[in-house]
N, C-alpha and C. Protein backbone atom coordinates (compact mmCIF):
# COMPACT_ATOMS: atom_id res chain seq x y z
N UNK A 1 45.85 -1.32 26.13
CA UNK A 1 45.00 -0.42 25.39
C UNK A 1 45.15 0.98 25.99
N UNK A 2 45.39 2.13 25.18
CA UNK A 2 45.84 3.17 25.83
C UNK A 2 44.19 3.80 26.09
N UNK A 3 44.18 5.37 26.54
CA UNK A 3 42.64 5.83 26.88
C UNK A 3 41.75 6.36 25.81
N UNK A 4 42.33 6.42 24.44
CA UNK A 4 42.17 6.89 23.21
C UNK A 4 41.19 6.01 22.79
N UNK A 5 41.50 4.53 22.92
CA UNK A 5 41.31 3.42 22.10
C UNK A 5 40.24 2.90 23.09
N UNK A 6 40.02 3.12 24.32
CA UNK A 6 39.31 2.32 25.56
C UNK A 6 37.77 3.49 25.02
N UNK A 7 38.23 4.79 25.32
CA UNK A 7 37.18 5.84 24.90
C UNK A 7 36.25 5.46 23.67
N UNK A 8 37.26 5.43 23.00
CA UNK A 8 36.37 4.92 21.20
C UNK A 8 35.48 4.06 21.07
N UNK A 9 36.24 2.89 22.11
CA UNK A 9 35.38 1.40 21.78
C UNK A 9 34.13 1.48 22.73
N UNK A 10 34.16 2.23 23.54
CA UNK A 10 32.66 2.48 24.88
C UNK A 10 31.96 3.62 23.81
N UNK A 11 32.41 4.13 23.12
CA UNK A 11 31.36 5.29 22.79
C UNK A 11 30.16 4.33 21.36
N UNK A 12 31.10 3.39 21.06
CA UNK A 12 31.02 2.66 19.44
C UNK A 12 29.74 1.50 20.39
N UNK A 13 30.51 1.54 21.56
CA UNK A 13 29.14 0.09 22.11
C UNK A 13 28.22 0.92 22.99
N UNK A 14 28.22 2.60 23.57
CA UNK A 14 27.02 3.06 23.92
C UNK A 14 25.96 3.32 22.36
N UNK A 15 27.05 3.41 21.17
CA UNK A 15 26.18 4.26 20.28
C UNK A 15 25.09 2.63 19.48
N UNK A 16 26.19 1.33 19.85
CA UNK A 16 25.31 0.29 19.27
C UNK A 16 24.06 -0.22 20.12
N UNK A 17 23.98 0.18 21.47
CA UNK A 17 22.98 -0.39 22.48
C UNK A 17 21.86 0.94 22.02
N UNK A 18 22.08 2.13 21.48
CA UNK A 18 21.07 3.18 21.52
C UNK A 18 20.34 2.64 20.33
N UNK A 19 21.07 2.40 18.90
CA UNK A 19 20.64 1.62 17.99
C UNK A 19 19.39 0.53 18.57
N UNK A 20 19.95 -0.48 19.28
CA UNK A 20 19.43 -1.44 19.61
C UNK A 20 18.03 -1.59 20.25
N UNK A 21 18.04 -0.08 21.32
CA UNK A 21 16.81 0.29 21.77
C UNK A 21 16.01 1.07 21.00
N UNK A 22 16.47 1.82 20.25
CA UNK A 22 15.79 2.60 19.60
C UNK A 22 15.03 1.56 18.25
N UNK A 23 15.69 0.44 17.82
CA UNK A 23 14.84 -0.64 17.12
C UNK A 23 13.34 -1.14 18.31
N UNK A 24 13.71 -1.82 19.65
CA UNK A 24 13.35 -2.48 19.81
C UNK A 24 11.74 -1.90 20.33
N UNK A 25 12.13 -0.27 20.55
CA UNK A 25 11.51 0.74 20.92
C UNK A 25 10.40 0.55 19.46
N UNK A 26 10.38 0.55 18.21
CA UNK A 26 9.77 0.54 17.02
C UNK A 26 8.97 -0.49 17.00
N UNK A 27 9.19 -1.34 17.77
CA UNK A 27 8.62 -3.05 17.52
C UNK A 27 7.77 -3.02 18.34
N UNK A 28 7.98 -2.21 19.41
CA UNK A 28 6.55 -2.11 20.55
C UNK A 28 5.46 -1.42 20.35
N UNK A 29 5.97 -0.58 19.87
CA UNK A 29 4.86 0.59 19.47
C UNK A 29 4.89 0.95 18.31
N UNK A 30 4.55 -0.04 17.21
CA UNK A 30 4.39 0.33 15.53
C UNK A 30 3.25 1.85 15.53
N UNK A 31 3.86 2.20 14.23
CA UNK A 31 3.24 3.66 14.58
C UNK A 31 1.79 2.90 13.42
N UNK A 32 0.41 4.14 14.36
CA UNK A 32 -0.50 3.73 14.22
C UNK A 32 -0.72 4.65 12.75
N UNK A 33 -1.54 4.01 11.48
CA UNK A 33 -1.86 4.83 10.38
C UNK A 33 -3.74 5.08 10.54
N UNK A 34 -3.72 6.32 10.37
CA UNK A 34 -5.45 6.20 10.50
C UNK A 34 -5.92 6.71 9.32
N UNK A 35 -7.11 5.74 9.29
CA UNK A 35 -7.85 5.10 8.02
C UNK A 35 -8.91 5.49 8.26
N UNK A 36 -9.74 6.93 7.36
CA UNK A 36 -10.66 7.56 7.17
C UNK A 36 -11.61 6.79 6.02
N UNK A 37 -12.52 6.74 6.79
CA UNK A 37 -13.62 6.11 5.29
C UNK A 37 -14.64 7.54 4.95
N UNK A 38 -14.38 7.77 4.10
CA UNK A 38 -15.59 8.90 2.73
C UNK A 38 -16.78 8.87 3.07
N UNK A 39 -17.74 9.47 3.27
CA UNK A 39 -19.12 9.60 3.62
C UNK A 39 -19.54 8.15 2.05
N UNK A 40 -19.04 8.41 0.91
CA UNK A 40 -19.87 7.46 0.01
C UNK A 40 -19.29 5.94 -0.44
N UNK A 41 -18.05 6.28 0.78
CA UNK A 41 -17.56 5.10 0.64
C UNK A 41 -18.10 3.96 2.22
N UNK A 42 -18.79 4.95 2.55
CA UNK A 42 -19.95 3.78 3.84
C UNK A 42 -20.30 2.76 3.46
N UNK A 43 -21.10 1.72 4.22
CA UNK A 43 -22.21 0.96 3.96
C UNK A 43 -23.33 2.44 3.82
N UNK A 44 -24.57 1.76 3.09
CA UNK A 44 -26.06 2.43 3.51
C UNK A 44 -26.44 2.14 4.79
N UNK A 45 -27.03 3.15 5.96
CA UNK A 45 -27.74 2.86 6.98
C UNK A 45 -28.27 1.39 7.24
N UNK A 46 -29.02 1.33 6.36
CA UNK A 46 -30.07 0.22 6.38
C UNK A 46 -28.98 -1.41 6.29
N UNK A 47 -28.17 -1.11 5.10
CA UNK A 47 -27.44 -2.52 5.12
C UNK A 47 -26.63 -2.73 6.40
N UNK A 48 -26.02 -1.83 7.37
CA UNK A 48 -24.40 -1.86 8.29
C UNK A 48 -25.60 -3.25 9.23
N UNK A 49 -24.08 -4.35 9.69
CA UNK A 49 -24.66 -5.21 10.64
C UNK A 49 -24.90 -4.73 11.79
N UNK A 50 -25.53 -5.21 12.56
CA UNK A 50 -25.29 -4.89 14.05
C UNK A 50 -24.33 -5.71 14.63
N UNK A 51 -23.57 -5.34 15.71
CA UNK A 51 -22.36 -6.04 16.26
C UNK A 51 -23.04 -6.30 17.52
């Protein structure tokens, strides 16, 4: 294998391991969505349970 072909194939398997982390990186830390509730979309005072 000359240094052309040795170069190519390390850059093709650094660029598939970045892939790989950069998935596994997504799976740990799902991105969080935040969920606003409407003043009239509450319970009433009186009904909310106590926890």
């Amino acid at each position: 294998m000359g240094i052309i072909e040795l170069l190519t194939v390390s850059v093709a398997a650094v660029a598939l391991l970045a892939v790989a982390y950069a998935r596994s990186e997504k799976q740990r830390h799902p991105v969080r969505k935040e969920v606003r509730i409407e003043d009239h979309e509450r319970e009433p005072y009186r009904n909310r349970r106590r926890r």
